[in-house]
N, C-alpha and C. Protein backbone atom coordinates (compact mmCIF):
# COMPACT_ATOMS: atom_id res chain seq x y z
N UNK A 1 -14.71 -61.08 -16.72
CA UNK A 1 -15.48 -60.82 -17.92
C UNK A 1 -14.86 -59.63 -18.64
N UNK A 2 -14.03 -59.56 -19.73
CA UNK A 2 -13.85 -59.05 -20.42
C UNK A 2 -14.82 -58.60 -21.38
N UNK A 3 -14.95 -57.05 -21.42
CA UNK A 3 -15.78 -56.12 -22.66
C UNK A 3 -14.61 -55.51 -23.63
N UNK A 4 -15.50 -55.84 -25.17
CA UNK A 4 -15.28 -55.41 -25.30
C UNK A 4 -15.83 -54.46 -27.04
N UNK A 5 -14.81 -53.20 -27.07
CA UNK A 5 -15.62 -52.04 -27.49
C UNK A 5 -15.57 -52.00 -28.94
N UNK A 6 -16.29 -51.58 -29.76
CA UNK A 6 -16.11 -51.65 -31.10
C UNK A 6 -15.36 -49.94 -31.44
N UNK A 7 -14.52 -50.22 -32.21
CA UNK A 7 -13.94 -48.48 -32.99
C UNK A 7 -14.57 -47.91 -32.69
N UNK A 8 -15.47 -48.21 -33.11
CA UNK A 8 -16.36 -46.60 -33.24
C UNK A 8 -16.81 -46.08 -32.48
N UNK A 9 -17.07 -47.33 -30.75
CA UNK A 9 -17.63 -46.69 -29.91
C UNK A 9 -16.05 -45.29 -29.01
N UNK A 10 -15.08 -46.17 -29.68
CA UNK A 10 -13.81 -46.25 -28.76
C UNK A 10 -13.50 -44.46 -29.31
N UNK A 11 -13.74 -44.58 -30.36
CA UNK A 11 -13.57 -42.95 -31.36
C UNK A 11 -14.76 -41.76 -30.92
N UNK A 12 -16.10 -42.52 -30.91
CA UNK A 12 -16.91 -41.59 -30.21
C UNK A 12 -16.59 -41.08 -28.72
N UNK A 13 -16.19 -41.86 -27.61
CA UNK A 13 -15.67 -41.39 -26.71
C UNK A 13 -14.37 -40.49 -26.18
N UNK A 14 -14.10 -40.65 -27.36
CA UNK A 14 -12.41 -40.29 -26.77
C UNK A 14 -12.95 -38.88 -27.73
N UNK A 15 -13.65 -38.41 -28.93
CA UNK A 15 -14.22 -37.12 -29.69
C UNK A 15 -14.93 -36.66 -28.17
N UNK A 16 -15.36 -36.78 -27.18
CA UNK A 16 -15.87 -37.04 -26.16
C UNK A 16 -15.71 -36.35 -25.05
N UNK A 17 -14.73 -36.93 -24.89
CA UNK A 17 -13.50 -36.01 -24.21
C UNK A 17 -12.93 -35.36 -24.32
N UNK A 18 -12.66 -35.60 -25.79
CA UNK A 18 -11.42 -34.27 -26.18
C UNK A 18 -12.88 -33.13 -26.51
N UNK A 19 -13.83 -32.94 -26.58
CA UNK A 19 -14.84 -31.81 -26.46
C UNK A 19 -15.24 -31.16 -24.91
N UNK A 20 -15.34 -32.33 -23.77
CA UNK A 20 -15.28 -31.92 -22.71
C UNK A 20 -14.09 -30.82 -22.01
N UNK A 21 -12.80 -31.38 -22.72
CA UNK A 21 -11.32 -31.07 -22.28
C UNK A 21 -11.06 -29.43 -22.58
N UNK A 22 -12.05 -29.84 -24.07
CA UNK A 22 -11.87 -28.35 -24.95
C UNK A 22 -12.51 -27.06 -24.48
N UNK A 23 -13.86 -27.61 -23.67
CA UNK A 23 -14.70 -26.80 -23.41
C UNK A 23 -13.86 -26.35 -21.92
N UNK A 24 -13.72 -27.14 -20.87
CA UNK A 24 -12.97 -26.65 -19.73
C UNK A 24 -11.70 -25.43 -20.22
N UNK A 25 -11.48 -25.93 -21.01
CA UNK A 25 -9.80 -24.95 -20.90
C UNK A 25 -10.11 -23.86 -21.99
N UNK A 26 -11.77 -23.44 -22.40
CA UNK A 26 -11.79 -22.21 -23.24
C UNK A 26 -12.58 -21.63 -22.20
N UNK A 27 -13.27 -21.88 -21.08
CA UNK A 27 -14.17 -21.42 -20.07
C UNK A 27 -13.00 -20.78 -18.85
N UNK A 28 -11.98 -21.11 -19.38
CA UNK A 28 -10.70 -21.01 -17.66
C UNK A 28 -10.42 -19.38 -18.51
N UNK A 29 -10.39 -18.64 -17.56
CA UNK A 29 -9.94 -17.27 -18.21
C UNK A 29 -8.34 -17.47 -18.18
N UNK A 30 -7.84 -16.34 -19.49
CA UNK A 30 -6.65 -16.44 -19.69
C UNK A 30 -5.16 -16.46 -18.65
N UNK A 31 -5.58 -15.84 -17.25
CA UNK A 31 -4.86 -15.83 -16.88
C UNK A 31 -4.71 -16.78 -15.66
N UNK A 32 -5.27 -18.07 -15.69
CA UNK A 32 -5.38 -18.87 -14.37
C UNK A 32 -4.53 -20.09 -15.03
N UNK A 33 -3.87 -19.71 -13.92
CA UNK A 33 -2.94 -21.49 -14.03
C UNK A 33 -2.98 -22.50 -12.97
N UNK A 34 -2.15 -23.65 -13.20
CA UNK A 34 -2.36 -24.69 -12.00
C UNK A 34 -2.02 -23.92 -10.87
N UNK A 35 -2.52 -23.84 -9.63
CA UNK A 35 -1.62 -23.47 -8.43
C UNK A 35 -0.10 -23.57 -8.21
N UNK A 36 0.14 -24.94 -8.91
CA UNK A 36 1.46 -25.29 -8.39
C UNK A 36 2.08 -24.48 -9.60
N UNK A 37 2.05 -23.89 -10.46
CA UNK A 37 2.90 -23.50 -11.91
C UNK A 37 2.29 -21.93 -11.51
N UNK A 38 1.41 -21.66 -10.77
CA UNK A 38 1.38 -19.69 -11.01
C UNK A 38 2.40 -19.43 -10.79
N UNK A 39 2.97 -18.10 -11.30
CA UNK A 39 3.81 -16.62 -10.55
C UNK A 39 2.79 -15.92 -9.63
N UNK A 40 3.19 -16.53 -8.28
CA UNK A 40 2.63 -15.23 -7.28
C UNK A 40 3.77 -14.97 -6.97
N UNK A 41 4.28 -13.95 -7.31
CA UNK A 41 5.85 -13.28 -6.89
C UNK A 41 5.09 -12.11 -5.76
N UNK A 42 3.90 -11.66 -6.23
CA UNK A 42 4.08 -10.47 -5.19
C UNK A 42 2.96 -11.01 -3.94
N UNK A 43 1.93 -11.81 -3.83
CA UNK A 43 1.40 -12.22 -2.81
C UNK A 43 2.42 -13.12 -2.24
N UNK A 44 3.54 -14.00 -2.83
CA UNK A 44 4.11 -14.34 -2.18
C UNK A 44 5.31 -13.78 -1.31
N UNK A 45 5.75 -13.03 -2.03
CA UNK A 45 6.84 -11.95 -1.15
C UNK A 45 5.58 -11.35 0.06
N UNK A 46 4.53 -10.92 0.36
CA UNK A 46 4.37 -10.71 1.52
C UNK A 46 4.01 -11.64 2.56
N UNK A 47 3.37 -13.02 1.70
CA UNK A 47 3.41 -14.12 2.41
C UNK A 47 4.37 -14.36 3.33
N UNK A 48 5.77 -14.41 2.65
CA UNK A 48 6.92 -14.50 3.69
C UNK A 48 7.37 -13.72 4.58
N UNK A 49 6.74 -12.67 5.14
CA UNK A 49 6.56 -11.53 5.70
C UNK A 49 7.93 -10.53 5.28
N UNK A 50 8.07 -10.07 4.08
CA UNK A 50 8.21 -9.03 3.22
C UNK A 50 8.10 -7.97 3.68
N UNK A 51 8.55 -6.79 4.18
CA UNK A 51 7.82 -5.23 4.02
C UNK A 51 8.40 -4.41 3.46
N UNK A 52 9.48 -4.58 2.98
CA UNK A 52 10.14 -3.48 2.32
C UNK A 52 9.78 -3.26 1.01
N UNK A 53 10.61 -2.38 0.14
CA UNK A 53 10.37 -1.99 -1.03
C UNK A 53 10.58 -3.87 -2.02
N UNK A 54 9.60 -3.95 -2.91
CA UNK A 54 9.37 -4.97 -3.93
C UNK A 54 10.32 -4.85 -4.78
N UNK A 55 11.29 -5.88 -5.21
CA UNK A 55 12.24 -5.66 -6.13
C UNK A 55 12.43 -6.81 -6.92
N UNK A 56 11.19 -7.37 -7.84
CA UNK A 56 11.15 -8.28 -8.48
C UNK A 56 12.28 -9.12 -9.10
N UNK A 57 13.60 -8.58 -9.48
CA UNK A 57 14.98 -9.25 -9.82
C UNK A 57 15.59 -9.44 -8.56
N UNK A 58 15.80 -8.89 -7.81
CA UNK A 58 16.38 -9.70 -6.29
C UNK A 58 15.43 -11.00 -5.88
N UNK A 59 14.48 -10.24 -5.48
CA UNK A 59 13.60 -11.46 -4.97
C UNK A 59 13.89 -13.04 -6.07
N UNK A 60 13.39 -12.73 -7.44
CA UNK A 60 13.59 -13.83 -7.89
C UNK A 60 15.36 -14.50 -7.66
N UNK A 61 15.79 -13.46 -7.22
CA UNK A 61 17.37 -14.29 -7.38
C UNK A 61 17.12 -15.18 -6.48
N UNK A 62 16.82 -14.73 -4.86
CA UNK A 62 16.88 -15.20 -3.89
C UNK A 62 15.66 -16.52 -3.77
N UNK A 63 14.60 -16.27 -4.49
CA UNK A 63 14.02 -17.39 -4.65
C UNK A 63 14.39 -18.72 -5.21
N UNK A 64 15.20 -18.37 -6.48
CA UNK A 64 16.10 -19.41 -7.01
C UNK A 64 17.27 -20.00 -6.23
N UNK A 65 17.75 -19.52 -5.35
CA UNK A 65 18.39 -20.03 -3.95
C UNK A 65 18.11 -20.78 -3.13
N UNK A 66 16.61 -20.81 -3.49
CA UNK A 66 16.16 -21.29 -2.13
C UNK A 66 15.27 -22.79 -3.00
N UNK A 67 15.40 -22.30 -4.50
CA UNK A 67 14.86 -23.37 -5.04
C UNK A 67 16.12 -24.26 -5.38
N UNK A 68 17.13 -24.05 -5.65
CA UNK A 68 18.21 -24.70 -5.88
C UNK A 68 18.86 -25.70 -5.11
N UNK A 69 18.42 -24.91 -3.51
CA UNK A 69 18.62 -25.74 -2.34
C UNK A 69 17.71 -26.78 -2.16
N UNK A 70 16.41 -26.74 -2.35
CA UNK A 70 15.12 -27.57 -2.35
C UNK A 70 15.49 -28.75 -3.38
N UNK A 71 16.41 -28.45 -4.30
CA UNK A 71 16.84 -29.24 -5.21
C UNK A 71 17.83 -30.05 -4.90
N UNK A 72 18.87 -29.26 -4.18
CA UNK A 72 19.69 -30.41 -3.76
C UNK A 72 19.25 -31.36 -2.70
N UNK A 73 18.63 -31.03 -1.75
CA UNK A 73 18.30 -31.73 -0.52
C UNK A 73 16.81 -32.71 -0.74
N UNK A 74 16.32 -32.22 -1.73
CA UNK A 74 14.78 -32.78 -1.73
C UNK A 74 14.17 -32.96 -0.62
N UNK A 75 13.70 -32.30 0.36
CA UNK A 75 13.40 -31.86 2.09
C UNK A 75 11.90 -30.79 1.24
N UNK A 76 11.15 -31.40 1.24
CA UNK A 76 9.70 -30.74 0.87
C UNK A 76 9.62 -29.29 1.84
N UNK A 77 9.96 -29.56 3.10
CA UNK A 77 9.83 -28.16 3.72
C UNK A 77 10.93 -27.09 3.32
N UNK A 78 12.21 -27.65 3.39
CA UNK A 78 13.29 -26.31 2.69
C UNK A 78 12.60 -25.21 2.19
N UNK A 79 12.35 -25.69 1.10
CA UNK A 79 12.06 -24.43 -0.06
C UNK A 79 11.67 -23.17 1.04
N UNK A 80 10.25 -23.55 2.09
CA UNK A 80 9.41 -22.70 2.48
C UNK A 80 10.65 -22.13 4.17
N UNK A 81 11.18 -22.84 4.40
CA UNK A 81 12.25 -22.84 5.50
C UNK A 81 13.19 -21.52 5.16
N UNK A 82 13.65 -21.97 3.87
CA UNK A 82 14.63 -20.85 2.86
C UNK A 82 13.96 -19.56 3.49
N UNK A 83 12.54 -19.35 2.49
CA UNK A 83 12.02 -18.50 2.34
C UNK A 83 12.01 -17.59 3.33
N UNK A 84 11.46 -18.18 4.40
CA UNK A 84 10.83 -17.92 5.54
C UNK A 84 11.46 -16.62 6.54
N UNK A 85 10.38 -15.70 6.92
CA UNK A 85 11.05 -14.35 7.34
C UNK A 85 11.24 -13.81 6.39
N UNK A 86 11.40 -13.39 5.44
CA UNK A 86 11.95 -13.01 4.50
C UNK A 86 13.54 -12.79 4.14
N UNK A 87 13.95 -14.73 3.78
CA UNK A 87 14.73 -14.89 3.44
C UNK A 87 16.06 -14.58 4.75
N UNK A 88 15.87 -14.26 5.77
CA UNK A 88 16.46 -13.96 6.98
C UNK A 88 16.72 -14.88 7.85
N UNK A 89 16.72 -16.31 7.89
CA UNK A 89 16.54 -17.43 9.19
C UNK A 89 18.09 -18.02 8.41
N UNK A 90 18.15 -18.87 9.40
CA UNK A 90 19.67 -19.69 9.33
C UNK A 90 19.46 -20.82 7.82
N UNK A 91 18.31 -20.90 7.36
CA UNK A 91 18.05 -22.49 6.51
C UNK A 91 18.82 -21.15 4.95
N UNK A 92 18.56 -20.04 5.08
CA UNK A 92 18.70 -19.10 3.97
C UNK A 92 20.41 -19.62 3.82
N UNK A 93 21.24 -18.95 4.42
CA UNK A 93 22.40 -18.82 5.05
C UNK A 93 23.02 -19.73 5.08
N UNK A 94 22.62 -21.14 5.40
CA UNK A 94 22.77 -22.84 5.16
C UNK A 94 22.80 -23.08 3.33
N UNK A 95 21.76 -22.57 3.17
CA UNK A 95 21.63 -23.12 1.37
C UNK A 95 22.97 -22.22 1.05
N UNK A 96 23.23 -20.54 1.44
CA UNK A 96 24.27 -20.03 0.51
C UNK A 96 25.73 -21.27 1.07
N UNK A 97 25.62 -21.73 1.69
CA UNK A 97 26.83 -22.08 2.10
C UNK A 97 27.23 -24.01 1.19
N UNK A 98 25.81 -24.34 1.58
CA UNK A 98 25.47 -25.84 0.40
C UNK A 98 25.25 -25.21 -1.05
N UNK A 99 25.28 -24.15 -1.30
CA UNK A 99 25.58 -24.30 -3.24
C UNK A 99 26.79 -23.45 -3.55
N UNK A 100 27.47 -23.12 -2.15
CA UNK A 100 28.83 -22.62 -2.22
C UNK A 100 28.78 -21.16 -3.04
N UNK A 101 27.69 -20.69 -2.59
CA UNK A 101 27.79 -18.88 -3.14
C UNK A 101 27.86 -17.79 -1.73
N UNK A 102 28.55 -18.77 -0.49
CA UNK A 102 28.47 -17.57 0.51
C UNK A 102 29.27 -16.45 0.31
N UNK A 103 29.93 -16.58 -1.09
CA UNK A 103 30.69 -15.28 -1.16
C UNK A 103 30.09 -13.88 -1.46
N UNK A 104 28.95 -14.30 -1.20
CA UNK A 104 28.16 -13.49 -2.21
C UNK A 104 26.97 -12.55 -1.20
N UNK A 105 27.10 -13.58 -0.08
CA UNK A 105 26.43 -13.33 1.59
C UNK A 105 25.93 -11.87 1.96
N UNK A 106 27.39 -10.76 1.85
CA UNK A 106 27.17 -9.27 1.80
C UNK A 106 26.08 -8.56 1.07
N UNK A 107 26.68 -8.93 -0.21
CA UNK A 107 25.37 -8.18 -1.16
C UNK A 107 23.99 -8.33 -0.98
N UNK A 108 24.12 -10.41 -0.67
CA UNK A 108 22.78 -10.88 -0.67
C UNK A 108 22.02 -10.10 0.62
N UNK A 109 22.87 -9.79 1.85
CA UNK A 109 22.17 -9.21 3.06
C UNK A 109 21.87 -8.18 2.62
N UNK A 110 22.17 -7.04 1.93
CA UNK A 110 21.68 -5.66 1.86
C UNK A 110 20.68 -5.63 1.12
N UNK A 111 20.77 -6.39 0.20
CA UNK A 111 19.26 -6.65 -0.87
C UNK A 111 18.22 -7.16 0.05
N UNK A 112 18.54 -8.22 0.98
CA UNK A 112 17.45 -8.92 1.48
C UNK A 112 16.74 -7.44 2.85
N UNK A 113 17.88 -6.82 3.02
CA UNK A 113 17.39 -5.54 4.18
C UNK A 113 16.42 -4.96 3.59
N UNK A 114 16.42 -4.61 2.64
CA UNK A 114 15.82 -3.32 1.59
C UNK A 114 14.65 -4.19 1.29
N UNK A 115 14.40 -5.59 1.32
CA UNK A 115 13.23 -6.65 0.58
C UNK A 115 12.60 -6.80 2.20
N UNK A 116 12.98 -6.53 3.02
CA UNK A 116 12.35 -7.29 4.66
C UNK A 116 11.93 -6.09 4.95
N UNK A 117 12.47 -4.84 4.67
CA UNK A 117 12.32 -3.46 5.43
C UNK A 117 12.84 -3.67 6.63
N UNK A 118 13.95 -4.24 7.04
CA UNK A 118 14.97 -4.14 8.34
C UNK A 118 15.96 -3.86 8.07
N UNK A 119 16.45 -2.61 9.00
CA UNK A 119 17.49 -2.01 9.39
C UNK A 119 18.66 -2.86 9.54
């Protein structure tokens, strides 16, 4: 059994929605986003157990490392593998070597010392 709707009902509903839609997203305070699209740069740096000094341009470098790798491999766990320790486990060390920036290994360790707080 096919229904079906006249314009006007089809226009009243959809004015409808787009008032429901309108009202949700002027009630969301300005600064809340989807989960999956926030910047938690700094709950997440301690998430990964972090203790050193916060250095928002390293970290993001090294995050993009670890997203780059997540990119090549498409392995849903990577990304968090990368991360993990703070940026210190073998999956880190693996990605510099799969996007071919282990030249870069030195620097990246002393930044990541100073971001872990290990000696």
């Amino acid at each position: 059994m096919k229904v079906r709707m006249s314009p006007a009902v089809v226009r009243y509903l959809l004015g409808l929605l787009l008032i429901v839609v309108g009202i949700n997203l002027a009630l969301l305070p300005t600064g809340v986003a989807h989960p999956m699209l926030r910047d938690r740069r700094s709950s997440s740096y301690r998430d990964i157990e972090c203790r050193g000094v916060f250095n928002k341009s390293v970290y993001a470098r090294l995050n993009t490392i670890c997203r780059d790798c997540f990119e090549l491999y498409k392995e849903p766990e990577l990304h968090g593998l990368c991360r993990s320790e703070c940026f210190t486990t073998e999956y880190f060390k693996g990605c510099l070597q799969a996007l071919v920036i282990e030249d870069q290994a030195d620097k990246l360790d002393e930044q990541i010392r100073r971001l872990s707080g290990r000696k």
